[in-house]
C-alpha atoms as a PDB file:
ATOM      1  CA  UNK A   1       0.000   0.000   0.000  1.00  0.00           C
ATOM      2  CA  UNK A   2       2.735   2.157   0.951  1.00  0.00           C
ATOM      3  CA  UNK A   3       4.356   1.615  -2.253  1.00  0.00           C
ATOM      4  CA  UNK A   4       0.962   2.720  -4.406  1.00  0.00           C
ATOM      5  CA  UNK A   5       0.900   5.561  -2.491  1.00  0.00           C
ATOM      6  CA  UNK A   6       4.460   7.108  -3.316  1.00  0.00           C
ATOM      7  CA  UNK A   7       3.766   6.042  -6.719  1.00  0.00           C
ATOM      8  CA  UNK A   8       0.357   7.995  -7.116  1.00  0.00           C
ATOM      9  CA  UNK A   9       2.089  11.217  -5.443  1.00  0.00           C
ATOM     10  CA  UNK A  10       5.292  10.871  -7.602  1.00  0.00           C
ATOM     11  CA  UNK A  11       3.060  11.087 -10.461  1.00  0.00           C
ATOM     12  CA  UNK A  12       1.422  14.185  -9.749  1.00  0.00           C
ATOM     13  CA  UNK A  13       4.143  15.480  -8.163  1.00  0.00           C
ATOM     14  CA  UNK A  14       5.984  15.298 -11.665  1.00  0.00           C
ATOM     15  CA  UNK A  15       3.256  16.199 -13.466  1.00  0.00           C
ATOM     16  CA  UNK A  16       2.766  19.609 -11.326  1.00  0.00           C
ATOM     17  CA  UNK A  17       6.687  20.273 -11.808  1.00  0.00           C
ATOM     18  CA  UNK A  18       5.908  19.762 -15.203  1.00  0.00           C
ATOM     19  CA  UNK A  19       3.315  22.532 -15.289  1.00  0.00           C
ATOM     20  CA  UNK A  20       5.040  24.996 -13.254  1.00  0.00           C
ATOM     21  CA  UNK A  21       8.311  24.727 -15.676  1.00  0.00           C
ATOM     22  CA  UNK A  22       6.124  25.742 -18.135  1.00  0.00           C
ATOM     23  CA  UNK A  23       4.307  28.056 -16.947  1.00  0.00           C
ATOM     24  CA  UNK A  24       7.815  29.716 -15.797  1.00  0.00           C
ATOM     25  CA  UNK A  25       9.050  29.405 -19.374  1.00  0.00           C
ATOM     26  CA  UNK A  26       6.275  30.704 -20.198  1.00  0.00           C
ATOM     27  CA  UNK A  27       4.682  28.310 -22.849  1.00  0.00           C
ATOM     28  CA  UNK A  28       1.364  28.386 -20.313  1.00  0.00           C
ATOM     29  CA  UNK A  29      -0.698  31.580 -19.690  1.00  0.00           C
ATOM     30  CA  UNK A  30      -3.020  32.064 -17.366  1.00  0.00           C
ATOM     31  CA  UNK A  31      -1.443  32.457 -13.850  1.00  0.00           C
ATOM     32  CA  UNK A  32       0.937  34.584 -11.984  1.00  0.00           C
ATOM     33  CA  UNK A  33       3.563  32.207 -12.502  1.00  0.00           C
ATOM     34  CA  UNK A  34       3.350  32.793 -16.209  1.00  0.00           C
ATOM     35  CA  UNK A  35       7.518  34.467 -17.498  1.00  0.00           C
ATOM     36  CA  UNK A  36       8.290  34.152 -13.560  1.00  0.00           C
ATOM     37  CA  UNK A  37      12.047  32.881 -13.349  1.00  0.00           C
ATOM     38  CA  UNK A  38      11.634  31.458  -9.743  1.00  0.00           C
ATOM     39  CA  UNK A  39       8.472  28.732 -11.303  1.00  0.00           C
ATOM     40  CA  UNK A  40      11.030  27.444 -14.092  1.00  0.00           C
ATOM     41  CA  UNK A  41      13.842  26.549 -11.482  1.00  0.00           C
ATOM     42  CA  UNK A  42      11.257  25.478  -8.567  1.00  0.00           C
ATOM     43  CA  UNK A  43       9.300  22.914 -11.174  1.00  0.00           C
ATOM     44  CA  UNK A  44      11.974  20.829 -12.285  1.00  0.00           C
ATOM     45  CA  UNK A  45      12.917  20.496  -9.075  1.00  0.00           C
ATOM     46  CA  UNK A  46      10.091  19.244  -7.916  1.00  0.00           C
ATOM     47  CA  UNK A  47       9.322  17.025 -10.841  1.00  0.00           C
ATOM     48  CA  UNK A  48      12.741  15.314 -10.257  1.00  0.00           C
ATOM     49  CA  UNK A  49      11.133  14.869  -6.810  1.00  0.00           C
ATOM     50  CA  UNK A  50       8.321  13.171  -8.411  1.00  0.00           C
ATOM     51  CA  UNK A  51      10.273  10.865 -10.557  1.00  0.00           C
ATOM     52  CA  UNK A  52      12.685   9.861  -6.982  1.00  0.00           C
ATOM     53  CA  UNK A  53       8.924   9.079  -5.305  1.00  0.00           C
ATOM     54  CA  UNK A  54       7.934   6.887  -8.409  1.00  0.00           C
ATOM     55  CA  UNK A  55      11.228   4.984  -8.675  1.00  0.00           C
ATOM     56  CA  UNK A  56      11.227   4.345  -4.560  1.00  0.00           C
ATOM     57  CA  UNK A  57       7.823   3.068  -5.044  1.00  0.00           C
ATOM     58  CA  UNK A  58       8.095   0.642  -8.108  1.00  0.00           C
ATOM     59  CA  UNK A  59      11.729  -0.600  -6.241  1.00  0.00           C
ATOM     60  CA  UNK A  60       9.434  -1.437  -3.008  1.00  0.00           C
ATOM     61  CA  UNK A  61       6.895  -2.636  -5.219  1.00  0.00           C
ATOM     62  CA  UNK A  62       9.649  -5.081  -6.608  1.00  0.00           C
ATOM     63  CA  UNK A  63      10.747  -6.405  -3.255  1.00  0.00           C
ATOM     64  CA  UNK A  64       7.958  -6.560  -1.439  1.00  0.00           C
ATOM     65  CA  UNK A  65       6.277  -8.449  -4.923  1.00  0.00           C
END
């Protein structure tokens, strides 16, 4: 369960550093983080985040599997 869990937040974790990157970059308008600096150096950040919470996940997945 655990495992699910860090898999399901990795994924939107990612995804939502994915968005603010963009939004930073400004490819997505709409928002006050739209040509903001500090949104394309915060989102990749946390999408690599993401991506360490889905690979944790899938390697306890493995084990415990």
């Amino acid at each position: 369960m655990r495992q699910l869990v860090l898999v399901v937040v990795g994924v939107l974790a990612a995804l939502t550093g994915i968005v603010w990157t963009l939004q930073g970059l400004g490819y997505v308008n709409g928002s006050f983080m739209t040509g903001a600096t500090l949104w394309a150096v915060i989102g990749p950040v946390v999408a690599l985040a993401g991506l360490a919470m889905i690979i944790a996940g899938l390697r306890g997945r493995r084990r415990a599997g």
